[in-house]
Protein backbone atom coordinates (compact mmCIF):
# COMPACT_ATOMS: atom_id res chain seq x y z
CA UNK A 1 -21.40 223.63 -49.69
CA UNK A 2 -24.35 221.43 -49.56
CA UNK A 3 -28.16 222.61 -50.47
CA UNK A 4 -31.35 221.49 -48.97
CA UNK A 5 -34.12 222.02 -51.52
CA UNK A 6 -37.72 220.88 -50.38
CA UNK A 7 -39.70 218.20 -52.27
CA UNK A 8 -43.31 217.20 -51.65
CA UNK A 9 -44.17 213.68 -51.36
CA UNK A 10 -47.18 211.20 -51.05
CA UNK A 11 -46.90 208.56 -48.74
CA UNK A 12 -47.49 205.86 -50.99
CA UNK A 13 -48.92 203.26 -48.14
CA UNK A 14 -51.37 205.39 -47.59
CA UNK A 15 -52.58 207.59 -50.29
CA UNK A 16 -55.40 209.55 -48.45
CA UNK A 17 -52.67 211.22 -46.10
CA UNK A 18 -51.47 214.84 -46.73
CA UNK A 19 -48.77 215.01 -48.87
CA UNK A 20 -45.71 216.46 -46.52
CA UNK A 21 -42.41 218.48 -47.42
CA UNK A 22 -38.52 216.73 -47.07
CA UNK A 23 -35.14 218.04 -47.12
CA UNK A 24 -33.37 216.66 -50.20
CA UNK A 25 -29.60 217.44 -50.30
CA UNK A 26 -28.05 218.78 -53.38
CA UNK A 27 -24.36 218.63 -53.39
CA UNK A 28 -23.73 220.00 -56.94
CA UNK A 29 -20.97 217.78 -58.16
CA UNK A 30 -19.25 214.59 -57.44
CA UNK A 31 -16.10 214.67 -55.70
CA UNK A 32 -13.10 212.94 -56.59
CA UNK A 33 -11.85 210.18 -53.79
CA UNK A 34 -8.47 211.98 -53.10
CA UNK A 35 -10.64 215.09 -52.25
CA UNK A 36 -12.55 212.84 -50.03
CA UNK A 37 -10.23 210.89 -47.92
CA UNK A 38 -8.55 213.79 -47.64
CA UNK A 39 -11.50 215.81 -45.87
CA UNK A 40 -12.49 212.36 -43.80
CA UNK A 41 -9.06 212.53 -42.66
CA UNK A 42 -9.01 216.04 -41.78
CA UNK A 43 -9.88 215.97 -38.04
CA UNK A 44 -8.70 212.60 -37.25
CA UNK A 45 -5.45 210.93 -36.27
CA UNK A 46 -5.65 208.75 -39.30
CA UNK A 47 -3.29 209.36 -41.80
CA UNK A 48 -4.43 210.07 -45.39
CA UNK A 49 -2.75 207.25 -47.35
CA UNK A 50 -4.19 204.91 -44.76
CA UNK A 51 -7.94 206.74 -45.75
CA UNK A 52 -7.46 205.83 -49.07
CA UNK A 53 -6.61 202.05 -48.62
């Protein structure tokens, strides 16, 4: 599951403006790449051996 956790930031062109809120995702952990070609492949007509090439 992915997490959004706001940040605060200054625009740093112009340093006068108000400071204004982002969405940062936070995935937790790094996945593997059989765990991702596997997912990519998931709704497609690709095949998964074909992913990971």
């Amino acid at each position: 599951m992915i997490k959004i956790n706001l940040i605060k930031r200054v625009n740093h062109l112009k340093k006068d403006a108000p400071t204004k809120w982002y969405g940062v995702s936070n995935t937790g952990k790094a996945e593997n790449t059989y765990v991702v070609t596997r997912n990519a492949a998931e709704n497609t007509s690709t095949a998964p051996t074909e992913m990971d090439s």
